[in-house]
Protein backbone atom coordinates (compact mmCIF):
# COMPACT_ATOMS: atom_id res chain seq x y z
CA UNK A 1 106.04 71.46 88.67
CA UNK A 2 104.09 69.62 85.48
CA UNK A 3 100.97 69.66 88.36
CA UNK A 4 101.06 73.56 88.50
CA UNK A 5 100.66 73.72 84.51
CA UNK A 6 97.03 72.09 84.83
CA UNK A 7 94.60 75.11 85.98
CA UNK A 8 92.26 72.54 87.15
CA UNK A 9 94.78 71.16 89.66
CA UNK A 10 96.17 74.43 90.68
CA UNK A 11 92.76 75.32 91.42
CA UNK A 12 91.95 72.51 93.55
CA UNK A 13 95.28 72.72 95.62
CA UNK A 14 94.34 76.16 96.55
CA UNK A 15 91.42 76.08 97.11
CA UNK A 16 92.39 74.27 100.55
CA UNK A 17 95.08 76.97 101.49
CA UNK A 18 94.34 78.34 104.82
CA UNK A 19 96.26 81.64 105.58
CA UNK A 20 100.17 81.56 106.91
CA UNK A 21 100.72 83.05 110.12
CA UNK A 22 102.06 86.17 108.61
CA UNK A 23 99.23 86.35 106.58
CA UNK A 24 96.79 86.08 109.40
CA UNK A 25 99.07 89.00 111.50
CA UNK A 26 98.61 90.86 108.16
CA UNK A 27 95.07 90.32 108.20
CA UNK A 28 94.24 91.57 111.61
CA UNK A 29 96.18 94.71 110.21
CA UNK A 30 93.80 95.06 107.38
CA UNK A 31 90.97 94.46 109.69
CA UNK A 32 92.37 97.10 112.64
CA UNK A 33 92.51 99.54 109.28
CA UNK A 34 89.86 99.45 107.48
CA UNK A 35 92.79 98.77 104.77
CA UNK A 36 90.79 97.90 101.20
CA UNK A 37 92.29 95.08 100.55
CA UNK A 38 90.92 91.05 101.16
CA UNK A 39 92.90 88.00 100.97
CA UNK A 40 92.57 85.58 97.97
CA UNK A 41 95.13 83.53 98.44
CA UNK A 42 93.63 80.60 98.34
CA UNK A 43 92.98 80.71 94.51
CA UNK A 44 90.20 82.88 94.10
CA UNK A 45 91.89 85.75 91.81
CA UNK A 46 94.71 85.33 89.29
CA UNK A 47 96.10 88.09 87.74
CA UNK A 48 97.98 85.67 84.37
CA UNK A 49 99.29 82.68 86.10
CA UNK A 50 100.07 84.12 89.58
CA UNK A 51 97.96 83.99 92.88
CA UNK A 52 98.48 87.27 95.01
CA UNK A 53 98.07 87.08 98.65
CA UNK A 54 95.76 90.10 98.83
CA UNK A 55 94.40 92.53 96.46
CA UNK A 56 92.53 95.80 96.61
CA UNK A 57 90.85 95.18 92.99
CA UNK A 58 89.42 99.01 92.34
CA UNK A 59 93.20 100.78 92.97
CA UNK A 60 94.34 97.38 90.96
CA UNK A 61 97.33 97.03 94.01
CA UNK A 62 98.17 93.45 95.17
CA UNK A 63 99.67 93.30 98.46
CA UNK A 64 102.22 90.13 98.76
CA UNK A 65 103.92 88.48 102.16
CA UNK A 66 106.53 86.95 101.60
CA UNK A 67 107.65 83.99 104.29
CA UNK A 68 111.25 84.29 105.10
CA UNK A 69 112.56 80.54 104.83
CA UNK A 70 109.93 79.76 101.90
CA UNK A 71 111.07 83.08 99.78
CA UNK A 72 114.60 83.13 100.99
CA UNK A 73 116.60 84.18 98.20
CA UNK A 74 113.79 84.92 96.08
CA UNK A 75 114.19 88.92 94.49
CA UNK A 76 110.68 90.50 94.98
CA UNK A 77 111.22 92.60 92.27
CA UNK A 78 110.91 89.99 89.48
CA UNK A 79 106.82 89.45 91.14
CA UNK A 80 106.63 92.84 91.00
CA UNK A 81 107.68 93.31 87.76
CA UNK A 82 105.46 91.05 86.70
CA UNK A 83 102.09 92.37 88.45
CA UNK A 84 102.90 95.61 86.47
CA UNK A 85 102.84 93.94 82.50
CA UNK A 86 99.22 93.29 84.28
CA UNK A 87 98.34 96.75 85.20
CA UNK A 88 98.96 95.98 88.92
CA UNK A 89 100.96 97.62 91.77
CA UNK A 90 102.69 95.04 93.75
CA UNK A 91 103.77 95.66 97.76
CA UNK A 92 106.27 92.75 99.04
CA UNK A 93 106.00 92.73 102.74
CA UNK A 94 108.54 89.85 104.46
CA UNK A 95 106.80 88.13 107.05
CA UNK A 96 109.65 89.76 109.71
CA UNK A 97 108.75 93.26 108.78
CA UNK A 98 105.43 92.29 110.08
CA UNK A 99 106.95 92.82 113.92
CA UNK A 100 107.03 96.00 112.98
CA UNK A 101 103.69 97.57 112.82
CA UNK A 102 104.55 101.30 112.06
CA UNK A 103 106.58 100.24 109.28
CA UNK A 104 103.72 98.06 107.81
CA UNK A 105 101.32 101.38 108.78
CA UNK A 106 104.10 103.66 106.60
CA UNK A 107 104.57 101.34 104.10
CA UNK A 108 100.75 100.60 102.96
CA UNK A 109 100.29 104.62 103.11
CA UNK A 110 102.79 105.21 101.18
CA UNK A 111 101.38 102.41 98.10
């Protein structure tokens, strides 16, 4: 956790993130939708000291999947929360939702 507190770490760690597999399903999605939001999860765009999966920067939304085992137990609300002191709407999606597309459809048309 000290590691995390150095930017210049952080930086370098993500830099080398790939996408999940929920996040690749999500950005097929974006792609099949013309959806205005891109994927900067690999550390390119911080909003304080967090790292959204995906943000649409000029409607200043952020658009988070969360993993089931790796966020298990984890409330979304507390990320969301947070976003917002920043000015930014936050969307948790869990990675099962993603099997349902219409859901996902209703969901981002509704944010």
């Amino acid at each position: 956790k000290e590691l995390w507190k150095d930017l210049e770490y952080s930086k370098k760690v993500m830099a080398r993130r790939e996408k999940s597999g929920p996040e690749i399903i999500f950005q097929k999605m974006i792609d099949e939708y013309s959806w205005s939001y891109h994927f900067v999860g690999n550390g390119t765009f911080k909003i304080g000291r967090m790292n959204p999966d995906f943000v649409n920067e000029r409607e200043r939304k952020v658009i988070e999947i969360y993993g089931d085992f790796f966020h298990k137990g984890q409330d979304p609300t507390i990320r969301i929360q947070e976003m917002k002191k920043y000015g930014y709407d936050c969307l948790v999606i869990w990675a099962s939702e993603l099997k349902n597309k219409q859901n996902i459809i209703d969901r981002i048309g509704g944010f």
